[in-house]
Protein backbone atom coordinates (compact mmCIF):
# COMPACT_ATOMS: atom_id res chain seq x y z
CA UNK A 1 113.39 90.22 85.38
CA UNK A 2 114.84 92.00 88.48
CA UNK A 3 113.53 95.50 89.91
CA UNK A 4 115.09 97.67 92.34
CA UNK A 5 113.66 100.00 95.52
CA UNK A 6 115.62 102.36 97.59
CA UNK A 7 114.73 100.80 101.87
CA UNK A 8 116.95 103.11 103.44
CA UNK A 9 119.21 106.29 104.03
CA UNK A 10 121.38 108.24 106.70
CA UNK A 11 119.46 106.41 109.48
CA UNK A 12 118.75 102.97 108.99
CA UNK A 13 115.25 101.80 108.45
CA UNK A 14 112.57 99.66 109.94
CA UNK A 15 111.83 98.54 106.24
CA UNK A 16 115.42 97.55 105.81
CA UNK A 17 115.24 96.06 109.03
CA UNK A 18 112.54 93.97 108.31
CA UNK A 19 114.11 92.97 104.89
CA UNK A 20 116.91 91.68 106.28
CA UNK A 21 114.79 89.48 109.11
CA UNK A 22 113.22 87.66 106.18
CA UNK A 23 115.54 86.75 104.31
CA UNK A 24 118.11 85.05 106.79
CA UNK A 25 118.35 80.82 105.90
CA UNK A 26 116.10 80.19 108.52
CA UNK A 27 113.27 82.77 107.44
CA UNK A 28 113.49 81.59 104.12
CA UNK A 29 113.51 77.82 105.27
CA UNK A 30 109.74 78.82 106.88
CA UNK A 31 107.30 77.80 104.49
CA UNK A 32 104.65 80.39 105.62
CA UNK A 33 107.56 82.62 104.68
CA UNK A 34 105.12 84.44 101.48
CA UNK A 35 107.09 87.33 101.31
CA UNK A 36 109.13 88.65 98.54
CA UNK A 37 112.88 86.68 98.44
CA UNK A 38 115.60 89.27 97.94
CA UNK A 39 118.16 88.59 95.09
CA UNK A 40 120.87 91.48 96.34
CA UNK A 41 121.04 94.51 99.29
CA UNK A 42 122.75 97.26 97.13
CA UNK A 43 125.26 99.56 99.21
CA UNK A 44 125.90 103.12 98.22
CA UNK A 45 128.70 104.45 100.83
CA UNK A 46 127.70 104.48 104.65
CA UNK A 47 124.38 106.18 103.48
CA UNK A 48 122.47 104.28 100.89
CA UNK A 49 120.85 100.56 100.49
CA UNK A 50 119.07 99.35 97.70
CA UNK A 51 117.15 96.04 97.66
CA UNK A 52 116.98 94.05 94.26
CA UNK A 53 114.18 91.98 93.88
CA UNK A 54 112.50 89.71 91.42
CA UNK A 55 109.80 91.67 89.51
CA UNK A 56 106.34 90.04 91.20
CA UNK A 57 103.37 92.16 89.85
CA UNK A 58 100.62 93.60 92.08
CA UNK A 59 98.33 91.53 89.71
CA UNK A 60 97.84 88.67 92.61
CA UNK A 61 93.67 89.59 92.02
CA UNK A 62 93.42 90.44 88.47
CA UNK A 63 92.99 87.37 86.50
CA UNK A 64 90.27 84.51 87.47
CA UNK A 65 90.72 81.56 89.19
CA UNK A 66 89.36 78.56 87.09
CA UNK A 67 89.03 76.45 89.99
CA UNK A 68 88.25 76.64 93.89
CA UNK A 69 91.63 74.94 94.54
CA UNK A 70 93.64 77.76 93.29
CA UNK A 71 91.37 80.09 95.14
CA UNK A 72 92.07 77.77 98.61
CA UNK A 73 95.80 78.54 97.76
CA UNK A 74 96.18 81.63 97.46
CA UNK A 75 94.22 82.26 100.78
CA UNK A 76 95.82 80.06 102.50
CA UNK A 77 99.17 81.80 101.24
CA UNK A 78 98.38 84.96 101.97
CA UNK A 79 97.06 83.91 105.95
CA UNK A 80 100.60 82.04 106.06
CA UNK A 81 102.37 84.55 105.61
CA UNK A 82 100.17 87.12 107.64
CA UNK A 83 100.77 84.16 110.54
CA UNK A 84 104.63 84.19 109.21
CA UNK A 85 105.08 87.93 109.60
CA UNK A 86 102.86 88.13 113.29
CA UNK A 87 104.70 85.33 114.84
CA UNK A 88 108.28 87.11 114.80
CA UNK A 89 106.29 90.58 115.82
CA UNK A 90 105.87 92.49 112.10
CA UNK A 91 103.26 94.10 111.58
CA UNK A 92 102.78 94.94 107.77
CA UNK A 93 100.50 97.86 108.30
CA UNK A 94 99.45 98.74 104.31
CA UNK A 95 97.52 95.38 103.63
CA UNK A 96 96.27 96.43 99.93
CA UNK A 97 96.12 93.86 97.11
CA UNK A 98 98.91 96.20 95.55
CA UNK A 99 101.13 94.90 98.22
CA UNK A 100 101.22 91.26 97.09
CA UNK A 101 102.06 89.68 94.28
CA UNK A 102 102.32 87.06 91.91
CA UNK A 103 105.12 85.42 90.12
CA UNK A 104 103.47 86.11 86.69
CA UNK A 105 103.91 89.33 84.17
CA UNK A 106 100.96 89.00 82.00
CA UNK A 107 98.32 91.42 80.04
CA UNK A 108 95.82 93.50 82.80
CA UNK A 109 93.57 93.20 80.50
CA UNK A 110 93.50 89.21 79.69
CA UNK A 111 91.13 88.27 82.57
CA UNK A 112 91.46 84.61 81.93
CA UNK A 113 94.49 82.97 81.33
CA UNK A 114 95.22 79.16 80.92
CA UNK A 115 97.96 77.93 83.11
CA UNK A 116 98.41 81.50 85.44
CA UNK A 117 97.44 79.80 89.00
CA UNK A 118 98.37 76.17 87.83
CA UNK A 119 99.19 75.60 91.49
CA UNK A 120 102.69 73.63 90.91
CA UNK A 121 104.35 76.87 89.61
CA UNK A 122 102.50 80.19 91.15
CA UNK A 123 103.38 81.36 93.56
CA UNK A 124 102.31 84.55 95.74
CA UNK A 125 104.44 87.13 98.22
CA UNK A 126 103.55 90.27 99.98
CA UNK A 127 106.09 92.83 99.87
CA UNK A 128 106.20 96.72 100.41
CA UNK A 129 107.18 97.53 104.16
CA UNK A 130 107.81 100.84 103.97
CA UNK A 131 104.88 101.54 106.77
CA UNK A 132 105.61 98.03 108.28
CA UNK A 133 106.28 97.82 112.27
CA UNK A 134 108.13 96.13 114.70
CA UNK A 135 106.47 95.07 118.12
CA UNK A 136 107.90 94.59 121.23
CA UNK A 137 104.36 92.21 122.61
CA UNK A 138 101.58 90.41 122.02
CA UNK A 139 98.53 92.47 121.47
CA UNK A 140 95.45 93.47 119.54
CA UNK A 141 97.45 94.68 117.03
CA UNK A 142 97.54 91.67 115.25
CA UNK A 143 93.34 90.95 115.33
CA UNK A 144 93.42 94.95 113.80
CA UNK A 145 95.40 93.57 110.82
CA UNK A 146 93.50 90.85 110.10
CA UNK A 147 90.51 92.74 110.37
CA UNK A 148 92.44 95.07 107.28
CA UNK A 149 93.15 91.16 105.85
CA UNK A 150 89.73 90.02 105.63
CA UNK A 151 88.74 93.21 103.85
CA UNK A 152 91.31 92.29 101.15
CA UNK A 153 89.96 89.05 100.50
CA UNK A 154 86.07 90.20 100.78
CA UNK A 155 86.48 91.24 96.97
CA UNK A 156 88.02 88.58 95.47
CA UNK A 157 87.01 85.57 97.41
CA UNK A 158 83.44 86.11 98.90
CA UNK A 159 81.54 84.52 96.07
CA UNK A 160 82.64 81.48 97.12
CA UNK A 161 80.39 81.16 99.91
CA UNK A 162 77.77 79.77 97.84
CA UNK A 163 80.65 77.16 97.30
CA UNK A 164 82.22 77.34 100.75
CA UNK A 165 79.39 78.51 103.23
CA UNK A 166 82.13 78.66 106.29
CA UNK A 167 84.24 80.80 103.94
CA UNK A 168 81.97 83.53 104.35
CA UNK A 169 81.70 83.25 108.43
CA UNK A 170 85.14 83.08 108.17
CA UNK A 171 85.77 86.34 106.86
CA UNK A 172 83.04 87.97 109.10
CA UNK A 173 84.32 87.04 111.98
CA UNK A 174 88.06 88.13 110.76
CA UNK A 175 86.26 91.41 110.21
CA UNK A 176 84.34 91.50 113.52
CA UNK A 177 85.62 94.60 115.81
CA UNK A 178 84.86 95.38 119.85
CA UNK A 179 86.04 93.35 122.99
CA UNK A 180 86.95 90.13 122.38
CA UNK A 181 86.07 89.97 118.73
CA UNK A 182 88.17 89.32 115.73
CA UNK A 183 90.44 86.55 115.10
CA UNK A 184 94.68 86.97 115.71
CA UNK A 185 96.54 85.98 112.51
CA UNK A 186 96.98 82.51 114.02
CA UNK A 187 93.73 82.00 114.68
CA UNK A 188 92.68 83.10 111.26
CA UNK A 189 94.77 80.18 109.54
CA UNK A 190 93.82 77.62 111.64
CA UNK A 191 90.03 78.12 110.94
CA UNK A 192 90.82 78.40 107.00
CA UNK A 193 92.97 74.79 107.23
CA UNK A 194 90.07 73.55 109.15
CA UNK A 195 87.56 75.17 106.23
CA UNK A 196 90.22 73.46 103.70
CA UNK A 197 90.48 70.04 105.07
CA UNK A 198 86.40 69.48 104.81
CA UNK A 199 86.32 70.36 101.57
CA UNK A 200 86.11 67.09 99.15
CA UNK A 201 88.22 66.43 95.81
CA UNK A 202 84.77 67.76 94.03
CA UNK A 203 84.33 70.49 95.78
CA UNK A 204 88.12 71.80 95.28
CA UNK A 205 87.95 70.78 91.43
CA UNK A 206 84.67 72.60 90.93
CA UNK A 207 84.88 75.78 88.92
CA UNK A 208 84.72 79.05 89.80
CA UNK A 209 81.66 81.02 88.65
CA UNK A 210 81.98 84.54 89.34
CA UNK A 211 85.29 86.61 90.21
CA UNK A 212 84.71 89.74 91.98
CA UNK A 213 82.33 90.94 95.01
CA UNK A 214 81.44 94.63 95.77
CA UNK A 215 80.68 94.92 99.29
CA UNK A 216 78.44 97.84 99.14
CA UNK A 217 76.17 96.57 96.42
CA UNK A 218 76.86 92.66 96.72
CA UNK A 219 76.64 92.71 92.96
CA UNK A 220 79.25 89.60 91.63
CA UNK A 221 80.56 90.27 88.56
CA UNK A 222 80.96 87.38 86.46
CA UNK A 223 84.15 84.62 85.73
CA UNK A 224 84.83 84.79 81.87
CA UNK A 225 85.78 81.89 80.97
CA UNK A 226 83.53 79.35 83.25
CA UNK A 227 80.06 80.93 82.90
CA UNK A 228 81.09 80.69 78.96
CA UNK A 229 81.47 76.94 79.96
CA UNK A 230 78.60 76.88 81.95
CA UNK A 231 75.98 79.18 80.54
CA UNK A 232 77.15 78.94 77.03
CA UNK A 233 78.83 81.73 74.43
CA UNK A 234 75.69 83.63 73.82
CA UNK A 235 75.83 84.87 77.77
CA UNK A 236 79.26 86.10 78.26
CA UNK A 237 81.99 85.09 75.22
CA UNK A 238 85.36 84.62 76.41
CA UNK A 239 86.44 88.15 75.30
CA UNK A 240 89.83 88.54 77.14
CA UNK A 241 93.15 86.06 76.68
CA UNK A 242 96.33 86.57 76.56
CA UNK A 243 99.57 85.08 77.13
CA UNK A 244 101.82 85.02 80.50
CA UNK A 245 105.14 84.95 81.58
CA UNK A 246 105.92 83.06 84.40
CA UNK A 247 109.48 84.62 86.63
CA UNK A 248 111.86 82.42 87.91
CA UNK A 249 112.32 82.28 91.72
């Protein structure tokens, strides 16, 4: 299932631009490369181009993760291809969890769903960069963006600091602001691989408890299906499922 978006006019775009950077052979050989693949540039005389590509969902946060594994992957996805997109000088410059996706069309509503994140066949891609720019240097533009990046993943992933106590510093420090504060995409990986490669076989099979955290309250709300497990029916039944579709790639 293909969809289609319009990337530039009369006067060639930085989006097109951008589009075009990564998806050459060599961008796509990168395996931080998480960013939408292209199937087709579409061109309408001297004035139009089109992009086709595959239909990816902004549902990359809407259903649990079952596991901390599949949490550690999609972080470590989405920081690759922040590290990716920094590295050759793009600067996304809308990082919302409607800009990413997942290669999944499934039900908003089913919360759970068995097999969604099995991590041999998700996979996860930012896309939309219609406000994206391109820099010339080095410079603190980069720590700014991952200070927008660790207020993406504050919501969905900073419960599992009672799991993953670094996780937490982790994201404070991505979201620390003033001289000499922050963390540069770069940097940002590297501490998350070094969080990942302490963690023990137990600790990445363990499930995941609760799914979302509000930042002004702290209030978690609650993961469906494994504090059913856990706690038992009478607490919390497992009142969403649903079916999903995985998209070829």
């Amino acid at each position: 299932m293909d969809s289609h978006r319009l990337v530039s006019g009369r006067e060639p775009s930085t989006e097109l631009q951008i589009l075009r950077m990564l998806n050459t052979e060599s961008a796509r050989n990168d395996p931080r490369n998480h960013t939408i693949p292209l199937l087709e540039f579409i061109s309408f005389g001297a004035d139009w181009v089109f992009v086709v590509m595959p239909r990816w969902p902004d549902q990359i946060f809407s259903h649990d993760f079952g596991k901390v594994s599949e949490c550690v992957q999609c972080i470590e996805a989405l920081l690759e291809a922040f590290d990716f997109l920094h590295e050759h000088q793009i600067q996304h410059n809308d990082v919302l969890g409607q800009n990413a996706g997942i290669n999944v069309i499934a039900n908003y509503d089913a919360l759970f769903l068995d097999g969604l994140r099995d991590p041999l066949v998700v996979r996860y891609a930012l896309y939309d960069f219609g406000r994206s720019l391109i820099h010339g240097t080095n410079g603190n533009w980069s720590i700014n963006e991952m200070n927008s990046v660790g207020n993406m993943l504050n919501s969905p992933f900073r419960h599992l600091q009672a799991q993953i106590p670094s996780l937490g510093l982790l994201l404070d420090e991505m979201q620390s602001s003033g001289d000499g504060l922050g963390l540069t995409a770069r940097q940002a990986l590297q501490r998350f691989q070094e969080i990942k490669a302490s963690l023990t076989k137990e600790q990445m099979e363990s499930p995941v408890y609760d799914r979302r955290w509000n930042r002004h309250t702290g209030i978690l709300l609650t993961n469906i299906q494994n504090s059913s497990a856990k706690f038992g029916p009478n607490r919390q039944g497992r009142e969403q499922s649903g079916k999903a579709s995985r998209i070829a790639s």
